[in-house]
C-alpha atoms as a PDB file:
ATOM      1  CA  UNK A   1     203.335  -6.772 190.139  1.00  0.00           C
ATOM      2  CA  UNK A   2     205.918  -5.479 187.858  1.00  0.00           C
ATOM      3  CA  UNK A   3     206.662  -1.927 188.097  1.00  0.00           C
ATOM      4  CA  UNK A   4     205.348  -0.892 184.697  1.00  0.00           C
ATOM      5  CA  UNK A   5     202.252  -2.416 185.926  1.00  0.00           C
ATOM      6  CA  UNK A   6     201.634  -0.549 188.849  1.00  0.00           C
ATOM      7  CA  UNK A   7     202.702   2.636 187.084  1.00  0.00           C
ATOM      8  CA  UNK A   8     199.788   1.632 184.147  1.00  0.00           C
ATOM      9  CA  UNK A   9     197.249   0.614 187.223  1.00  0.00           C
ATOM     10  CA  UNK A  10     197.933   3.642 188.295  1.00  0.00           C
ATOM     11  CA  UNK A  11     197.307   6.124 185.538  1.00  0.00           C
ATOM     12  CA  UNK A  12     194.305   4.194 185.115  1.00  0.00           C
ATOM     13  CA  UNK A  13     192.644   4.268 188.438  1.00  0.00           C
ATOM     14  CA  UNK A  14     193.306   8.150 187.920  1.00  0.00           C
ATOM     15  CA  UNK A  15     191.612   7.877 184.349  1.00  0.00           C
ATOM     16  CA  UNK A  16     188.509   5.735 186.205  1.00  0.00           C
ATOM     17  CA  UNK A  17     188.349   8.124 189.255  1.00  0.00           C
ATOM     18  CA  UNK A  18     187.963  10.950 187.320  1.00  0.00           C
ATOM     19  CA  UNK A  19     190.751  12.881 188.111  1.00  0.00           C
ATOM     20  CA  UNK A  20     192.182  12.652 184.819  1.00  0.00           C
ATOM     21  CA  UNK A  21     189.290  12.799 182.357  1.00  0.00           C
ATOM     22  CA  UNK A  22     189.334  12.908 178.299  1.00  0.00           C
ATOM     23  CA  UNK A  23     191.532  15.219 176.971  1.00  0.00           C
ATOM     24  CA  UNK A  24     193.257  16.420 180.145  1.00  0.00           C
ATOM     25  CA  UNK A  25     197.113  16.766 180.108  1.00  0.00           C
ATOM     26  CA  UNK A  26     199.133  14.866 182.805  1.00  0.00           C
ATOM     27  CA  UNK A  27     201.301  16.706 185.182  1.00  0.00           C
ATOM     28  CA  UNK A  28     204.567  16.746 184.079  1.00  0.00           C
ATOM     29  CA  UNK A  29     206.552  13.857 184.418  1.00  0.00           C
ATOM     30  CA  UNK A  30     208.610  14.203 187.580  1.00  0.00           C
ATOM     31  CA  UNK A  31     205.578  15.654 189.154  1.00  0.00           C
ATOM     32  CA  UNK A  32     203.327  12.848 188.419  1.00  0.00           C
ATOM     33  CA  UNK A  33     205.972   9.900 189.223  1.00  0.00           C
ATOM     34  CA  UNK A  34     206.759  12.047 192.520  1.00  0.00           C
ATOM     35  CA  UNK A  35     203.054  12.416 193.223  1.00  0.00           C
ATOM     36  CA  UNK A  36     202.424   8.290 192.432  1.00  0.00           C
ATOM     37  CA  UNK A  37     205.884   7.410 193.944  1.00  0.00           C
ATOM     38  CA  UNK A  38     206.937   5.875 191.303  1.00  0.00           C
ATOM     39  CA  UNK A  39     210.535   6.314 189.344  1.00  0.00           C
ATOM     40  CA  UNK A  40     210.496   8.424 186.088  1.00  0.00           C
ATOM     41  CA  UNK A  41     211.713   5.120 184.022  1.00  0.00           C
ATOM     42  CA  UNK A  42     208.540   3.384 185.077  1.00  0.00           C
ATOM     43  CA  UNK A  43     206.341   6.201 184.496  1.00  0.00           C
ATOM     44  CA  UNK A  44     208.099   6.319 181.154  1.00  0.00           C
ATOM     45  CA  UNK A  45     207.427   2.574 180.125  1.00  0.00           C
ATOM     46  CA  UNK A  46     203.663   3.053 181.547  1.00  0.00           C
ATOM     47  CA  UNK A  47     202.891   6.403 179.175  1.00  0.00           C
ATOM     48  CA  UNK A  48     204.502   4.884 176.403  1.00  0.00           C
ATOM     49  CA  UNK A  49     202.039   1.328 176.676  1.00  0.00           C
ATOM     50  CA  UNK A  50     198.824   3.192 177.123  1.00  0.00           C
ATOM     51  CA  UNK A  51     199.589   5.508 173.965  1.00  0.00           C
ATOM     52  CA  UNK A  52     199.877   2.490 172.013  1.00  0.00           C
ATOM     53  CA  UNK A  53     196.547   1.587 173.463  1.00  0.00           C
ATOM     54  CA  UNK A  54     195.315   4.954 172.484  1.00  0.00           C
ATOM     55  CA  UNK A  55     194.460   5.442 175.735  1.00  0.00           C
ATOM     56  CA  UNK A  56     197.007   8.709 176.215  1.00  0.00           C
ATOM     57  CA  UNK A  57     197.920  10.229 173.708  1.00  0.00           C
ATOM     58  CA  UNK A  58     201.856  11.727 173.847  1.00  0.00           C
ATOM     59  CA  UNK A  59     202.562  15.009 171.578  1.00  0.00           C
ATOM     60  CA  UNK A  60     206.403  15.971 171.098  1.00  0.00           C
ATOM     61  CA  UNK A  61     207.248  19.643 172.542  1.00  0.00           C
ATOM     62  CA  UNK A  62     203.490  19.653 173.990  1.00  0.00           C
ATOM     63  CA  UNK A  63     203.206  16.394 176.857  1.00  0.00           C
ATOM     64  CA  UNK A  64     201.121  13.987 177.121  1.00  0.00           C
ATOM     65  CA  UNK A  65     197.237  14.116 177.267  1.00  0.00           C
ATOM     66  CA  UNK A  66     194.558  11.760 177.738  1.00  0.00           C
ATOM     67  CA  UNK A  67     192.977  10.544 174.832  1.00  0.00           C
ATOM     68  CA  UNK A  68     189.328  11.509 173.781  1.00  0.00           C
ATOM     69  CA  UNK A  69     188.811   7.443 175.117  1.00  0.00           C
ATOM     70  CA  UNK A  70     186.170   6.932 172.710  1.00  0.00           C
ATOM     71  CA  UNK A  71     185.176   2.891 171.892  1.00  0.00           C
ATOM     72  CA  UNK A  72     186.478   2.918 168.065  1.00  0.00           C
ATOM     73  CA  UNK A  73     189.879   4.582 169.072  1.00  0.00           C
ATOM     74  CA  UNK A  74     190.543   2.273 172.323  1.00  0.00           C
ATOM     75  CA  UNK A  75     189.330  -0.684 169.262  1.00  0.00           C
ATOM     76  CA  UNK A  76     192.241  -0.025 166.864  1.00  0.00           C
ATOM     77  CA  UNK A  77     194.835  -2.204 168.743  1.00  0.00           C
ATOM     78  CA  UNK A  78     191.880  -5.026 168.757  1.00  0.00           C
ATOM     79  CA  UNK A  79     191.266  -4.336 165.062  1.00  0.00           C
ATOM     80  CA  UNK A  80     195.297  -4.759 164.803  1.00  0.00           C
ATOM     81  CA  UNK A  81     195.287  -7.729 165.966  1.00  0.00           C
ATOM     82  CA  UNK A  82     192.299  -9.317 164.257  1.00  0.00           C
ATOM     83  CA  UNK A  83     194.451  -8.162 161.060  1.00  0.00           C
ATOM     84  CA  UNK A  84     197.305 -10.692 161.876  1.00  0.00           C
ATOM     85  CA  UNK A  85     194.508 -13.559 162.014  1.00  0.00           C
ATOM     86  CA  UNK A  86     193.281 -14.947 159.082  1.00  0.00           C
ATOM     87  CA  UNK A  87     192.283 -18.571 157.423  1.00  0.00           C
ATOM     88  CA  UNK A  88     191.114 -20.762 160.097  1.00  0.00           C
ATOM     89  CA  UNK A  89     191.498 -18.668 163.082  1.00  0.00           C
ATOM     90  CA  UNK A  90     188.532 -16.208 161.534  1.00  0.00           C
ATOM     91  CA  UNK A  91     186.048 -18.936 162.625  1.00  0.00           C
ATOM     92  CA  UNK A  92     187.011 -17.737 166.516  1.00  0.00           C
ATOM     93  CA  UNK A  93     185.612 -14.506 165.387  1.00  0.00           C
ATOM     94  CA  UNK A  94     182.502 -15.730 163.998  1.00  0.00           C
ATOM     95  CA  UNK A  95     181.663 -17.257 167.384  1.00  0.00           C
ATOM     96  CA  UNK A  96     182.666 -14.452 169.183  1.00  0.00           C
ATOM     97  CA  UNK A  97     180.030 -12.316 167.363  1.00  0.00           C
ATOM     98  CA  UNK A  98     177.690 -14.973 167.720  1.00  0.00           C
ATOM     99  CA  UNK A  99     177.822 -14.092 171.612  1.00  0.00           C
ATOM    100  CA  UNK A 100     178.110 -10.015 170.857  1.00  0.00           C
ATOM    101  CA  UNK A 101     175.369 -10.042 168.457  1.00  0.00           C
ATOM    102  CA  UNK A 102     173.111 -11.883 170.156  1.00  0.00           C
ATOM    103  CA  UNK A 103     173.510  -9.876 173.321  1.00  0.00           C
ATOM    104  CA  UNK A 104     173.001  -6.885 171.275  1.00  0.00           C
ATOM    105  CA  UNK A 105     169.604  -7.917 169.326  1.00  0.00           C
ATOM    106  CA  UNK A 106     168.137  -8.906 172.929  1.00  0.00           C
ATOM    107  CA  UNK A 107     168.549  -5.165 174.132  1.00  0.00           C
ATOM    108  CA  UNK A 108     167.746  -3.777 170.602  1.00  0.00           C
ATOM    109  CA  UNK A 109     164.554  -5.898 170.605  1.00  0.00           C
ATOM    110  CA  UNK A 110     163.755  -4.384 174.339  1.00  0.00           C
ATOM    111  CA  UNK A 111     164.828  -0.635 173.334  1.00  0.00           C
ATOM    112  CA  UNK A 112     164.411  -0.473 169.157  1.00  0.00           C
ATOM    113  CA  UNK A 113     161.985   2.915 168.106  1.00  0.00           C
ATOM    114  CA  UNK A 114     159.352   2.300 165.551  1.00  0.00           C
ATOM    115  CA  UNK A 115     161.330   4.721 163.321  1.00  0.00           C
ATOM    116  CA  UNK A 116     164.375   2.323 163.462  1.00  0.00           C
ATOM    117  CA  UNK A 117     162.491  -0.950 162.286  1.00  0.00           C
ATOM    118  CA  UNK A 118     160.977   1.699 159.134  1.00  0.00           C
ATOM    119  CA  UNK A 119     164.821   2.400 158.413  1.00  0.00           C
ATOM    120  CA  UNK A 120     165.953  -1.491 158.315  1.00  0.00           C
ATOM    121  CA  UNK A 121     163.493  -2.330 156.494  1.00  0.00           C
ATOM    122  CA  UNK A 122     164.086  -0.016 153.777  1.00  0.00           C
ATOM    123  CA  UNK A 123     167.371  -1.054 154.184  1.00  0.00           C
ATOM    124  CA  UNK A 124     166.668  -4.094 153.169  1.00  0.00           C
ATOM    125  CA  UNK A 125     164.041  -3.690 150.442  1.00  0.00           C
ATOM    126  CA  UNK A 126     166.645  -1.344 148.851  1.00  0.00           C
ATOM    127  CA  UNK A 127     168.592  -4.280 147.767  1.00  0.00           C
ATOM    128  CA  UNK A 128     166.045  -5.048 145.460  1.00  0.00           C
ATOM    129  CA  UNK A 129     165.584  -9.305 143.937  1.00  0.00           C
ATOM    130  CA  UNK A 130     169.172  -9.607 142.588  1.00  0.00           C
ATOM    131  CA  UNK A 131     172.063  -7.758 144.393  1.00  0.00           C
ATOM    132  CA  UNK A 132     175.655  -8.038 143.592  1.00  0.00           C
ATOM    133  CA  UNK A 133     177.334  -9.669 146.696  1.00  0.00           C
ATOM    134  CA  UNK A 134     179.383  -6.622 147.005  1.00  0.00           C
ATOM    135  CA  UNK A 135     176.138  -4.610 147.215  1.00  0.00           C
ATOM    136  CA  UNK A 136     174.750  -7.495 149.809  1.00  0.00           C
ATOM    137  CA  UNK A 137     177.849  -7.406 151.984  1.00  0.00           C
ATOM    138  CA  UNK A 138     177.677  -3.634 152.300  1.00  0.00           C
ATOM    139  CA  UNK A 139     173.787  -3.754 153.595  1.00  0.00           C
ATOM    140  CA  UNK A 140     174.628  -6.656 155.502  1.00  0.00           C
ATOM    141  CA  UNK A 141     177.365  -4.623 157.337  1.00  0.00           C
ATOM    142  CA  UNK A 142     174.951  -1.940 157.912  1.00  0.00           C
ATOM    143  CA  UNK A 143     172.146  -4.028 159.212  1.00  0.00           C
ATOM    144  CA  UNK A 144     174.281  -5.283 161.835  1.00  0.00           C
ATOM    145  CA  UNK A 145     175.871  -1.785 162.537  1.00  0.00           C
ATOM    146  CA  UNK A 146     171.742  -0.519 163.227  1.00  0.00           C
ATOM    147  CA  UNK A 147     170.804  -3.457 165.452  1.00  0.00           C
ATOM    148  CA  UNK A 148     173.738  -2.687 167.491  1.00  0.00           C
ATOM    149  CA  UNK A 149     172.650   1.219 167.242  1.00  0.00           C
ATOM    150  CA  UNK A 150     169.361  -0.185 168.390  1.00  0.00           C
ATOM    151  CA  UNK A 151     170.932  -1.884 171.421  1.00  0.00           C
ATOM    152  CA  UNK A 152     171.850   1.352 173.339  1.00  0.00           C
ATOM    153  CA  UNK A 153     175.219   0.065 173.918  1.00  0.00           C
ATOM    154  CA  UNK A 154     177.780   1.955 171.904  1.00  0.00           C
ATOM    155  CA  UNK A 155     180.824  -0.253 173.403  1.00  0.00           C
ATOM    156  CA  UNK A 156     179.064  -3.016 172.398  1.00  0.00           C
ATOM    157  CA  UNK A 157     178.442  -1.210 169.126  1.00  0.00           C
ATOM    158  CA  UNK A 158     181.829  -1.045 168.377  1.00  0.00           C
ATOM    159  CA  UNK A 159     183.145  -3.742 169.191  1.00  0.00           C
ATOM    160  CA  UNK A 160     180.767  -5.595 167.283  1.00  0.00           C
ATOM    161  CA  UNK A 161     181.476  -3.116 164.410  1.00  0.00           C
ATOM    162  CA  UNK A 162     185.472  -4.016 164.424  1.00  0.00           C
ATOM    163  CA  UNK A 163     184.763  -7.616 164.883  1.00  0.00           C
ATOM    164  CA  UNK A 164     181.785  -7.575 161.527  1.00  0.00           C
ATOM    165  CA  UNK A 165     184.640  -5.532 159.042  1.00  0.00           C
ATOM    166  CA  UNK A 166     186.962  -8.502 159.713  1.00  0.00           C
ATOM    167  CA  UNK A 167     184.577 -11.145 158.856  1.00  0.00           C
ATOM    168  CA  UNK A 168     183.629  -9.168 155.533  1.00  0.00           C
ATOM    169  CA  UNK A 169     185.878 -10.930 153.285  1.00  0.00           C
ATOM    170  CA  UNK A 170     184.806 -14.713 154.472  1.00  0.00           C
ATOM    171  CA  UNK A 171     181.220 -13.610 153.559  1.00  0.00           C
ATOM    172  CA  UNK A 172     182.681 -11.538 150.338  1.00  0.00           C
ATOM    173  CA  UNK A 173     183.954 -15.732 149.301  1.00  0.00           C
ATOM    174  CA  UNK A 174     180.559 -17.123 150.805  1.00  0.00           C
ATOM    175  CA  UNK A 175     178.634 -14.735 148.558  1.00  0.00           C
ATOM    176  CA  UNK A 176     180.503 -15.909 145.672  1.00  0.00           C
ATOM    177  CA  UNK A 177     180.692 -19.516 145.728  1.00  0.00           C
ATOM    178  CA  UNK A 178     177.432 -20.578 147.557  1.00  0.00           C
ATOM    179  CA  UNK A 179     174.649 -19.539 144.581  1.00  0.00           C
ATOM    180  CA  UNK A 180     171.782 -19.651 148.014  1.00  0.00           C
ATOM    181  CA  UNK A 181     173.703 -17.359 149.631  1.00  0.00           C
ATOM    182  CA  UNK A 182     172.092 -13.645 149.372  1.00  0.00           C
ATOM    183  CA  UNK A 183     168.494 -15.421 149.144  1.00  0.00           C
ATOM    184  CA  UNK A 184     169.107 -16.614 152.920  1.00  0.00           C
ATOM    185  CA  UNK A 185     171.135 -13.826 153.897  1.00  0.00           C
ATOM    186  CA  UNK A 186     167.818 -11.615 152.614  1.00  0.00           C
ATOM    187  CA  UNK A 187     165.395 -14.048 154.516  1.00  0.00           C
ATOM    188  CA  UNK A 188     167.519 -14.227 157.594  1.00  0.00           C
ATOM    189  CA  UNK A 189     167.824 -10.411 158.047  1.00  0.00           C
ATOM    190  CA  UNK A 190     164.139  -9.988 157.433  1.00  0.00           C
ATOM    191  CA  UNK A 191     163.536 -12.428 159.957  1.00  0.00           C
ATOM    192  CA  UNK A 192     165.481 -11.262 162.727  1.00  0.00           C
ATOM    193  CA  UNK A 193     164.243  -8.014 161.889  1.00  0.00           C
ATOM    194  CA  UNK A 194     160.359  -9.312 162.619  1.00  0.00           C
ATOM    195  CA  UNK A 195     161.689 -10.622 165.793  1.00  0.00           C
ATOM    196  CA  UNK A 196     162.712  -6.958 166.956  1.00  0.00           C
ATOM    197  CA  UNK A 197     159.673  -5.074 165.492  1.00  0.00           C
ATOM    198  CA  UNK A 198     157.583  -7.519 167.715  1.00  0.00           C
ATOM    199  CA  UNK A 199     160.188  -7.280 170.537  1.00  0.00           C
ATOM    200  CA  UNK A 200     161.053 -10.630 171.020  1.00  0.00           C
ATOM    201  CA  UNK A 201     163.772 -10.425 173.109  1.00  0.00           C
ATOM    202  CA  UNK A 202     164.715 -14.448 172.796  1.00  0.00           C
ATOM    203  CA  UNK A 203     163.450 -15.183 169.443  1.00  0.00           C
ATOM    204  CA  UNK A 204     165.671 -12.205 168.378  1.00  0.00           C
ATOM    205  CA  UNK A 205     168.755 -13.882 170.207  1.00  0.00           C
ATOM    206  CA  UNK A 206     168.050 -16.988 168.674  1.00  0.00           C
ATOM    207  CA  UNK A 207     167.570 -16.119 164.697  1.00  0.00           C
ATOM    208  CA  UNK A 208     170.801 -13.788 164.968  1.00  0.00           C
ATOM    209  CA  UNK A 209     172.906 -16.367 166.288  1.00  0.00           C
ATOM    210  CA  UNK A 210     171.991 -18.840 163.873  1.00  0.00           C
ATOM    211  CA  UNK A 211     172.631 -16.205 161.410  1.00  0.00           C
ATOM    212  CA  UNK A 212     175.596 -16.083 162.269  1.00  0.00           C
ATOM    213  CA  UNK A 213     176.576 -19.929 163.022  1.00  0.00           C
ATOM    214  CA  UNK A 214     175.063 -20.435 159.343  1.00  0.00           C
ATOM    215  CA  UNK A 215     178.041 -18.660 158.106  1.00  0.00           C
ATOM    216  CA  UNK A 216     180.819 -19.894 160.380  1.00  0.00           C
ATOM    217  CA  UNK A 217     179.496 -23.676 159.168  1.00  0.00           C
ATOM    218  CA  UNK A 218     179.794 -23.147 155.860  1.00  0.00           C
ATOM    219  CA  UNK A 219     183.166 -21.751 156.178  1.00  0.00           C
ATOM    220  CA  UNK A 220     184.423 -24.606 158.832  1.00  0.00           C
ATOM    221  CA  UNK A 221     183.298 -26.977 155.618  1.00  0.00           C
ATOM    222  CA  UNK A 222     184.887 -24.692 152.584  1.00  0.00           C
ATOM    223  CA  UNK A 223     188.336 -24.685 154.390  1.00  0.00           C
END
């Protein structure tokens, strides 16, 4: 293992033990590679990688300190790099929140409240017969965002969030081009959200991933 490496495995194992926890401020650098036995150049390169991870955050004149290690700040270098991929390559995403999303409606339809199903479903009758697709891909985003909610699983949540806001614009073109498009994005959502009123754990795994495969075929076709 390269040094950095072990310097990073390190710092983590402290951040996992508990002996560093969210926003605690790391000994001072020769103290901490003494204390790790590592040199002060690998410590260095290790701080420096986990800040761009957001996992530590480094503040001139002050030291470093972990960071608060919530799931949407440890997502912005995923969200970076799902940025730099566009055209074909967003079909890998679509499949990849086949499998998140999917995972997520089975625990939603196990752990979802009465009160949440009353607040999707106005979500969705407040859309009203003809939407705009801008006002379609907005409720569709928050549909999405509340089944994960409903899932218990805020990591999950999140990623799923980061991974749905990259996909926007794909369904933004869908929306546009395909005239059936909000009449079985409408139907679709209303049916998954049956499946988690009646907590169907499989049938709700099922209609969301075909939800989502819907989508990813009709983009594999249009490009």
């Amino acid at each position: 293992m390269a040094v950095t490496d072990e310097a990073i495995e390190k710092i983590k194992t402290m951040i996992l033990s508990g002996q560093l926890k969210p926003g605690d401020r790391l000994p001072k650098e020769p103290d901490l590679a003494a204390e790790l036995g590592l040199s002060r150049n690998s410590l260095r390169e290790a701080v420096k990688a986990l800040s761009l991870l957001n996992v530590l955050d480094v503040r001139q004149g002050d030291g470093t300190y972990v960071s608060s290690l919530e799931p949407p700040l440890l997502l912005e270098a995923l969200t970076f790099i799902l940025d730099l991929h566009q055209d074909g390559s967003v079909l890998e995403l679509f499949q990849v929140r086949a499998v998140l999303e999917s995972a997520a409606a089975g625990l939603a339809a196990q752990r979802v409240t009465d009160a949440e199903v009353v607040g999707m479903r106005e979500l969705l009758d407040s859309l009203g017969e003809t939407p705009s697709v801008e006002e379609l891909i907005a409720n569709d985003l928050e549909f999405h965002r509340r089944i994960a909610q409903a899932s218990g699983n805020a990591l999950l949540g999140s990623f799923i969030e980061s991974l749905a806001n990259r996909t926007a614009r794909a369904r933004v073109w869908r929306g546009l081009t395909q005239q059936t498009a909000v009449e079985h994005t409408l139907a679709e959502h209303r049916a998954i959200l049956d499946a988690l009123a009646a907590h169907e754990v499989e049938t709700a795994k099922a209609r969301v991933t075909a939800h989502i495969a819907g989508v990813a075929e009709w983009l594999r076709q249009a490009l």
